[in-house]
Structures are given as C-alpha cells and as structure tokens.
N, C-alpha and C. Protein backbone atom coordinates (compact mmCIF):
# COMPACT_ATOMS: atom_id res chain seq x y z
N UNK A 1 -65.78 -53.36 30.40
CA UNK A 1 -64.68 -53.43 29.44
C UNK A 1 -63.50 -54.13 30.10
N UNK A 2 -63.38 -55.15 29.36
CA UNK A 2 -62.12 -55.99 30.42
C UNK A 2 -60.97 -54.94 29.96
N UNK A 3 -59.60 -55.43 30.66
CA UNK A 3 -58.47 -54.64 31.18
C UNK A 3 -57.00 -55.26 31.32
N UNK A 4 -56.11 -54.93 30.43
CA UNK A 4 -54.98 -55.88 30.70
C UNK A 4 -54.27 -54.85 31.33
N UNK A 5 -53.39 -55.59 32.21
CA UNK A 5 -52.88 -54.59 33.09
C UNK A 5 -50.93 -55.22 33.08
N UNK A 6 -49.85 -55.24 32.35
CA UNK A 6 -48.51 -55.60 32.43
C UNK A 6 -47.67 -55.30 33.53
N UNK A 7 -46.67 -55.95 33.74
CA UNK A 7 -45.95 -55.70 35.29
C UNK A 7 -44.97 -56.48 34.79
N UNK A 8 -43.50 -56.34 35.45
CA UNK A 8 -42.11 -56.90 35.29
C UNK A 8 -41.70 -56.90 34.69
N UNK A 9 -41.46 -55.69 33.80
CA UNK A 9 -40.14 -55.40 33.24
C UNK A 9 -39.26 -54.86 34.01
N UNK A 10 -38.28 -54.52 33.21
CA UNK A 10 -36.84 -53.88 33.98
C UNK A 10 -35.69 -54.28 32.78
N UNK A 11 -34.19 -53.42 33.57
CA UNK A 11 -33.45 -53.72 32.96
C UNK A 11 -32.43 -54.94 33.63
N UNK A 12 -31.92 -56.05 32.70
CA UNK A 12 -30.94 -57.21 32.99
C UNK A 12 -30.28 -56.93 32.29
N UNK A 13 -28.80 -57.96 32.40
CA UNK A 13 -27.53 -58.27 31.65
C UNK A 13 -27.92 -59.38 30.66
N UNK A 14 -27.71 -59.35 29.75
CA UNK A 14 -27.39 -60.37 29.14
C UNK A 14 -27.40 -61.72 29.56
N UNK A 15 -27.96 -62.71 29.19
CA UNK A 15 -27.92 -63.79 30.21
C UNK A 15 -29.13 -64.01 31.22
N UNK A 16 -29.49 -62.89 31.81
CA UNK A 16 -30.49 -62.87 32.76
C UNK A 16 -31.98 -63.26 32.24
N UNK A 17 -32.74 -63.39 33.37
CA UNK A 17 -33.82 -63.89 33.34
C UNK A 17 -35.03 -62.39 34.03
N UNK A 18 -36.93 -62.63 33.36
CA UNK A 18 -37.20 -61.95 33.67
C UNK A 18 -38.52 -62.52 33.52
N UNK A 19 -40.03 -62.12 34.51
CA UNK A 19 -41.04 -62.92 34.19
C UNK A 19 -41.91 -61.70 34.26
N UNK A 20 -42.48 -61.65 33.40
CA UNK A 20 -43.64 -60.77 32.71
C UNK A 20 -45.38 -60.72 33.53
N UNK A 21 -45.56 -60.62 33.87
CA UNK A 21 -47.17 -60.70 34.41
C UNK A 21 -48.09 -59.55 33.93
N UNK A 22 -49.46 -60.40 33.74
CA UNK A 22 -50.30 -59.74 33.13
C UNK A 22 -51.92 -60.05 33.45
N UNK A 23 -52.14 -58.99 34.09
CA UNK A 23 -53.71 -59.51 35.00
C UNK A 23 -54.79 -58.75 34.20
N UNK A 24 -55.43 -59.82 34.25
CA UNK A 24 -57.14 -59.78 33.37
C UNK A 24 -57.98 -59.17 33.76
N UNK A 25 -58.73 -58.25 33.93
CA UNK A 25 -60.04 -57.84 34.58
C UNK A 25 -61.24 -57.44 33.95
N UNK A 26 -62.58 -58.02 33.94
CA UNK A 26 -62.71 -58.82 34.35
C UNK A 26 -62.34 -59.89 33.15
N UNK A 27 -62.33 -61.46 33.71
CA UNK A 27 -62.40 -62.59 33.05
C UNK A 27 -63.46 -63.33 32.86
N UNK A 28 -63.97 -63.09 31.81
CA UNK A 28 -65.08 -63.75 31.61
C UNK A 28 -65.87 -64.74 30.82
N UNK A 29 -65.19 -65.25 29.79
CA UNK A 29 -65.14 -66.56 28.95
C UNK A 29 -64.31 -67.54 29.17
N UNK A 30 -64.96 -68.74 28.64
CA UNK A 30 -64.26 -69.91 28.98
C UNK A 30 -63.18 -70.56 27.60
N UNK A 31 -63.89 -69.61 26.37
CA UNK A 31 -62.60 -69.62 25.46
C UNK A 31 -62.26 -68.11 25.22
N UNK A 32 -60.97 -68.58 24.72
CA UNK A 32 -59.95 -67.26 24.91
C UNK A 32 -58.63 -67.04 24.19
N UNK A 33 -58.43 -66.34 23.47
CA UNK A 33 -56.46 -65.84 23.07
C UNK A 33 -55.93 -65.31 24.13
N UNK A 34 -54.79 -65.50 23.92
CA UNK A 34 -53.88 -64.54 24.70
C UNK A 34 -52.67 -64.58 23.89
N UNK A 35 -52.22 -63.73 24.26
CA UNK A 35 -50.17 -63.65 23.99
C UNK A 35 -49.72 -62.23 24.65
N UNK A 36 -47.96 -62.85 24.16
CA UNK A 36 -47.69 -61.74 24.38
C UNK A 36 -46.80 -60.92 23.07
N UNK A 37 -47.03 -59.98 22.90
CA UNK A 37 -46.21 -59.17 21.82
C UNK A 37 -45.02 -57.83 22.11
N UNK A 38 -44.08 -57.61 21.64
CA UNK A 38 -43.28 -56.87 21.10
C UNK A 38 -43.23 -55.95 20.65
N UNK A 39 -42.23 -54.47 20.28
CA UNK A 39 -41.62 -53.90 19.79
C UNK A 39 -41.04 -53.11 20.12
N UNK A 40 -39.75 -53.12 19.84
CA UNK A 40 -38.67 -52.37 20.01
C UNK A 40 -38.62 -51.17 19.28
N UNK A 41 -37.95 -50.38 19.36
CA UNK A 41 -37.82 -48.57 19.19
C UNK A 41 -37.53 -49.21 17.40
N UNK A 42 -38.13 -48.44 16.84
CA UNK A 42 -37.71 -48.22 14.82
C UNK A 42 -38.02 -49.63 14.38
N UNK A 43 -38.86 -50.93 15.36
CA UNK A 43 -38.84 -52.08 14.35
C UNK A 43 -40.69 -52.38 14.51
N UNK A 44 -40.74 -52.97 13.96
CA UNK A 44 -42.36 -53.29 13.42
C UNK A 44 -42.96 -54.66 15.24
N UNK A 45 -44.42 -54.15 15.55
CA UNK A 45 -44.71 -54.27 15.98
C UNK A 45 -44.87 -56.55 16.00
N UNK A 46 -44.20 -57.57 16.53
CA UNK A 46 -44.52 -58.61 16.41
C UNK A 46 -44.76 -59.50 17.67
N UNK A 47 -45.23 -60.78 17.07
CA UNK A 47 -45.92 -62.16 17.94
C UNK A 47 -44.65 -62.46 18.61
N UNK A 48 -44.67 -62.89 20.49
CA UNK A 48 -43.87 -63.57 20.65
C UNK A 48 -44.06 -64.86 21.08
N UNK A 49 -45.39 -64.94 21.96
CA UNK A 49 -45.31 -65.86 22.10
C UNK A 49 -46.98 -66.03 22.28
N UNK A 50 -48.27 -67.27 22.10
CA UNK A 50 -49.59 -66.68 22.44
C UNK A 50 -50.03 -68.81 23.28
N UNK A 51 -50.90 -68.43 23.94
CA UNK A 51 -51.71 -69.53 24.12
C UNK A 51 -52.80 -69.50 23.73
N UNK A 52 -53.99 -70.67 24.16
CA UNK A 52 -55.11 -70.65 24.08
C UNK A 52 -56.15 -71.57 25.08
N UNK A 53 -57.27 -71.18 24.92
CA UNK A 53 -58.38 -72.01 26.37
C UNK A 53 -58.00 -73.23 26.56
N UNK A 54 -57.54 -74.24 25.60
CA UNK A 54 -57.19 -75.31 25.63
C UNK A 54 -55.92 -75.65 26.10
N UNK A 55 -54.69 -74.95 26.63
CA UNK A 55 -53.44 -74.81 26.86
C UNK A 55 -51.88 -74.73 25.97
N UNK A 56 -52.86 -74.90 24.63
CA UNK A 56 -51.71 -75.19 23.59
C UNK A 56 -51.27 -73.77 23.42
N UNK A 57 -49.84 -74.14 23.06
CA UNK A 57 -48.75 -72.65 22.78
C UNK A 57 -48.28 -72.86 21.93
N UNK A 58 -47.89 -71.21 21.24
CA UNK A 58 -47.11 -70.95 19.74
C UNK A 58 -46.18 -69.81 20.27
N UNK A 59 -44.83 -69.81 19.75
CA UNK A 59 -44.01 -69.25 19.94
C UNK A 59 -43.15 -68.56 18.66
N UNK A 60 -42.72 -66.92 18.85
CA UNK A 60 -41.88 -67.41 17.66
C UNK A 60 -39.93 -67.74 17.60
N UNK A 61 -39.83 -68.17 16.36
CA UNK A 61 -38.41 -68.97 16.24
C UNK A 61 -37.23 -68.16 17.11
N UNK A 62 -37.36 -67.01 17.58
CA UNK A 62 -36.66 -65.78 18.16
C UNK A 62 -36.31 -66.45 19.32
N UNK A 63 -37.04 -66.67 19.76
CA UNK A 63 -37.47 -67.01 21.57
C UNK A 63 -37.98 -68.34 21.87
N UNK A 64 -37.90 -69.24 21.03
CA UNK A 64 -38.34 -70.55 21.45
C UNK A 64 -36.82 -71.38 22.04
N UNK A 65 -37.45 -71.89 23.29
CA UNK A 65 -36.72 -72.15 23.66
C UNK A 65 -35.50 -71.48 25.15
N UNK A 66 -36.40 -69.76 25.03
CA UNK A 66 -36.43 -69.58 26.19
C UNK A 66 -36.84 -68.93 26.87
N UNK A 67 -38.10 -68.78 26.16
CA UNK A 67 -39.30 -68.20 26.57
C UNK A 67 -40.35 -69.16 26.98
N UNK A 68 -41.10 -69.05 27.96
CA UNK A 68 -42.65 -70.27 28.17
C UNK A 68 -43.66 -68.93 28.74
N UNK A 69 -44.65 -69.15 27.84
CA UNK A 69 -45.70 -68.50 28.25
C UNK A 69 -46.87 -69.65 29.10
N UNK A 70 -47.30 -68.73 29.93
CA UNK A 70 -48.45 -69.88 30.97
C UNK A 70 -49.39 -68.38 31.80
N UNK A 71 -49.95 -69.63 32.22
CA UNK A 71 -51.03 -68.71 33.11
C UNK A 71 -51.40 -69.49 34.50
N UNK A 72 -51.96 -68.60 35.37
CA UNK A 72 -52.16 -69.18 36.75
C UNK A 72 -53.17 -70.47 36.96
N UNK A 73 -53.34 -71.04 37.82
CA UNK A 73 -54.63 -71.60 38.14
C UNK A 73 -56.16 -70.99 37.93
N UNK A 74 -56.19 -69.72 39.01
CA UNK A 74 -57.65 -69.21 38.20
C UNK A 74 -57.45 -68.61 37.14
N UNK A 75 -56.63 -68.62 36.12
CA UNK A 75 -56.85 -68.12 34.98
C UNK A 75 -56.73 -67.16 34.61
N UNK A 76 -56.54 -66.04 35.37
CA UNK A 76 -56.81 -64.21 35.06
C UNK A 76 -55.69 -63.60 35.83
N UNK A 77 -54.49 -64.28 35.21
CA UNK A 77 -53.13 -63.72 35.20
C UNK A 77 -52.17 -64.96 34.10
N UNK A 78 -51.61 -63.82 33.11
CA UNK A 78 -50.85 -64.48 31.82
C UNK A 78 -49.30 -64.23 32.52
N UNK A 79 -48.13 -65.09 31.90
CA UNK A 79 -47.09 -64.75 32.27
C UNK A 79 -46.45 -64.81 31.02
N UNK A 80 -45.05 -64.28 31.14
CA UNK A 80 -43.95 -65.08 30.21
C UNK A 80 -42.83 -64.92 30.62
N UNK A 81 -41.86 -65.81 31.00
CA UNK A 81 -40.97 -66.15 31.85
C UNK A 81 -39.50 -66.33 30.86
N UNK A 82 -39.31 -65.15 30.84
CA UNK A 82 -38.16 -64.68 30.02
C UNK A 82 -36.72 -65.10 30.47
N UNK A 83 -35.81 -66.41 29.92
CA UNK A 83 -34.21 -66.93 30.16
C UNK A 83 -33.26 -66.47 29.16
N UNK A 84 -32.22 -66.51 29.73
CA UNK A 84 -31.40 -66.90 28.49
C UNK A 84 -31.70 -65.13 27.65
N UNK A 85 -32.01 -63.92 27.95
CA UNK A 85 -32.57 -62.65 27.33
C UNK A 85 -31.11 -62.17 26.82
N UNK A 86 -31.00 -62.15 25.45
CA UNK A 86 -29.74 -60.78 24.67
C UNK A 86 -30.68 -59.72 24.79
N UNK A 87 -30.13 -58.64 24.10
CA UNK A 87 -29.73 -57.36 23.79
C UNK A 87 -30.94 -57.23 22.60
N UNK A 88 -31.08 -58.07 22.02
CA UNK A 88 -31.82 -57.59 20.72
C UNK A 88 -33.73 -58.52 21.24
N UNK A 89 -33.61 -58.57 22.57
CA UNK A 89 -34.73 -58.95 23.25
C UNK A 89 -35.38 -57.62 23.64
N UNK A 90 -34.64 -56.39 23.73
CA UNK A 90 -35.09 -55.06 24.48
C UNK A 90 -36.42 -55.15 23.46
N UNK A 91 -37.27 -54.57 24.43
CA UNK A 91 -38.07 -54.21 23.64
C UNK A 91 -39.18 -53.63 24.63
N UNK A 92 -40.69 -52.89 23.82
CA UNK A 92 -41.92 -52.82 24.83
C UNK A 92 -42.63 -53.51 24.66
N UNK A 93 -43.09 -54.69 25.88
CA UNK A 93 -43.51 -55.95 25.58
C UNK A 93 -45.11 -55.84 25.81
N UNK A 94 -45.72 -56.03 25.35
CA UNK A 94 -47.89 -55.93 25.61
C UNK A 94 -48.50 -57.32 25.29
N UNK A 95 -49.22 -57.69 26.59
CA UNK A 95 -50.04 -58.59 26.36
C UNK A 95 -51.18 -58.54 25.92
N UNK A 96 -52.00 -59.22 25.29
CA UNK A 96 -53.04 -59.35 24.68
C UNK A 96 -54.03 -60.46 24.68
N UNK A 97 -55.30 -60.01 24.47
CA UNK A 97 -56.42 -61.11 24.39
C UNK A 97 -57.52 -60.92 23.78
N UNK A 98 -58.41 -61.86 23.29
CA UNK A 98 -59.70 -61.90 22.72
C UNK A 98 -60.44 -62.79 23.27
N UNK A 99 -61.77 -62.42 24.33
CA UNK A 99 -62.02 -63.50 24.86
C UNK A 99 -63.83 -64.13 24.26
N UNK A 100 -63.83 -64.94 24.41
CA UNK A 100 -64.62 -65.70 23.10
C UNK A 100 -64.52 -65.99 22.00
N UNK A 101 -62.83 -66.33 21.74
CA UNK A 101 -62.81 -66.68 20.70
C UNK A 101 -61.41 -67.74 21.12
N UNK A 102 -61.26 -69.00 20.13
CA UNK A 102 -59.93 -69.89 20.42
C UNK A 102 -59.49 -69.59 19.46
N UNK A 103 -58.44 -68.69 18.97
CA UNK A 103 -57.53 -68.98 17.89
C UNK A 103 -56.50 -69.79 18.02
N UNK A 104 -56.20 -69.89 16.91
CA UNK A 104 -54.73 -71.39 16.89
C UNK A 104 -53.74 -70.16 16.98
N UNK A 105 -52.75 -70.77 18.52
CA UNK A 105 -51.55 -69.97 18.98
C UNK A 105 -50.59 -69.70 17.64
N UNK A 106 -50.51 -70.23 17.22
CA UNK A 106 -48.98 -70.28 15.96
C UNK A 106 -50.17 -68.79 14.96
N UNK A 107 -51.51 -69.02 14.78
CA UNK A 107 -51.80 -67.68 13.96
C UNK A 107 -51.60 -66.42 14.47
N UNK A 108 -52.27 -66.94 16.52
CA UNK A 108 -51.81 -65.15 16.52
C UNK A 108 -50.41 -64.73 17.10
N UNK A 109 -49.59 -65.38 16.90
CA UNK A 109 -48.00 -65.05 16.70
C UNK A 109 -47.59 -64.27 15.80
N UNK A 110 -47.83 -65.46 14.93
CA UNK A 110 -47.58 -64.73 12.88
C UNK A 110 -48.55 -63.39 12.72
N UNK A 111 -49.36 -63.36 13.44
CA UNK A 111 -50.03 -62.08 13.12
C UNK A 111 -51.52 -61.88 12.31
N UNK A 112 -51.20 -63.29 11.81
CA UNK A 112 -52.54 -63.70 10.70
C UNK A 112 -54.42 -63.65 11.45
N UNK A 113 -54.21 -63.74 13.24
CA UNK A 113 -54.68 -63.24 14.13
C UNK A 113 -55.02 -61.81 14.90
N UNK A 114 -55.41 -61.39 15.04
CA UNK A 114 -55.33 -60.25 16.15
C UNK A 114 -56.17 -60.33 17.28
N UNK A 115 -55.58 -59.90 18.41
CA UNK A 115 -56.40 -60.62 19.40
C UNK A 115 -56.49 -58.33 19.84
N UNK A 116 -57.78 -58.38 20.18
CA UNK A 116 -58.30 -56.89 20.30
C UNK A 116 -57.97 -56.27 21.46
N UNK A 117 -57.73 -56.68 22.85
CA UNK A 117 -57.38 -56.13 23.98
C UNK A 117 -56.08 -55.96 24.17
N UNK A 118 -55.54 -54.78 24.43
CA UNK A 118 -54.08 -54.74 24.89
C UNK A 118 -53.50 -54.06 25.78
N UNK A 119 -52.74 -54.24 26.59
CA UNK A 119 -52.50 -53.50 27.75
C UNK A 119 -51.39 -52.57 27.23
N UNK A 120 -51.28 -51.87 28.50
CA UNK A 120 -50.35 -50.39 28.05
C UNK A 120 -48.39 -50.32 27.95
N UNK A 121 -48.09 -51.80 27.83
CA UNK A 121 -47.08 -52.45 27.66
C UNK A 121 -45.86 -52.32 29.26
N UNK A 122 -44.77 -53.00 29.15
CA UNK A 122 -44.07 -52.74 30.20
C UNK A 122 -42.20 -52.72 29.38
N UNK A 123 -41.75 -52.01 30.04
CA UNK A 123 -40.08 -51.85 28.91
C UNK A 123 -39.59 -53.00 29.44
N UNK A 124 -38.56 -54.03 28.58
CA UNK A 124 -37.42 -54.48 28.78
C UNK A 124 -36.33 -54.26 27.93
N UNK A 125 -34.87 -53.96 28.73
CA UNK A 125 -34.06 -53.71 28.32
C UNK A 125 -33.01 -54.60 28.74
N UNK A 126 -32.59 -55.28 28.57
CA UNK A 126 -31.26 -56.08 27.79
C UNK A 126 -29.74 -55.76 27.84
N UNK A 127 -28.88 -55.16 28.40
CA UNK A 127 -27.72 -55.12 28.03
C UNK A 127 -26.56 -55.85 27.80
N UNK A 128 -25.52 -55.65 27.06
CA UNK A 128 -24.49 -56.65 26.63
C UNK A 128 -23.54 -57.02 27.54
C-alpha cells in the first residue's frame, strides 16, 4: 500500500515563505497524479495546486503565482514551495496521488478529479 508521508509546515509572518515536502512510498508507476490540497478550520476541503507524469501543472487562481509545485529527480518526493503566504493561506495542507493514472492537472485542482492516496496532512499558519 503506497504511503504519503507530509513535512514542513509551521508557523510564518505574512510575507514569508515555506516549502512543503511529501515522500512517496513505495513509487511505482510511470504515470501518475499528484497535488497538493487544503483546508482550513470551518471551510470546504480544496485543489491547490496538482501535476502530472508528463510535468504539466494546474494551479488554483488563489495561489498562482506564488506557489510552484515540483518534484525531485527520482521522483518519489512532491514539493510546494510556498512565497509571498497571507493569513487566509493558514490552512491543513495534504498531498495526494493516484498512481496509474494521468489526469489533466487543472481537473484535479477543480476537484472534477480525485486522486485516492492522501497523507495525514501538515498545519500552516500564516500570521498578519
């Protein structure tokens, strides 16, 4: 049973920067989803940002721009490299994947996707 495992959260100021990591175990297809998702305390669970086997990325309008999701060389560690973070960024962030399958990044953002594996999330908090 593969295994997502999240790391690097914490709390920043406003302004600050923060990079997310998220290790695969095992990895074992050569196509694949990933992302990463959201939610904050009382708001609905959403897409922030996802790739796919091919390298293409979907983001949503929230965070584009200063957010980049990527992954390592061997493949079996996801990141997202959080700039530029307000206050209404707090949230519990979980990565995710489906492996054997390529969905188009922009679906599993919107949600119109679900990618089945998810790790046990990591907090970020934000202050003003």
């Amino acid at each position: 049973q593969a295994q997502l495992v999240e790391s690097g959260g914490g709390s920043v100021q406003a302004g600050g920067s923060l990079r997310l990591s998220c290790s695969a175990s095992p990895y074992t297809s050569r196509s694949y989803s990933l992302g990463w998702f959201r939610q904050a305390l009382g708001k609905e669970y959403e897409g922030v940002a996802a790739l796919d086997s091919n390298g293409y990325t979907a983001y949503a309008d929230s965070v584009k721009g200063r957010f980049t999701i990527s992954q390592n060389n061997a493949k079996d560690t996801l990141y997202l490299q959080m700039d530029d973070l307000k206050p209404e960024d707090s949230a519990t962030y979980y990565c995710a994947a489906d492996w054997g399958t390529d969905w188009t990044p922009s679906a599993v953002v919107s949600g119109i996707r679900v990618l089945n594996v998810r790790g046990q999330g990591t907090l970020v908090t934000v202050s003003s």
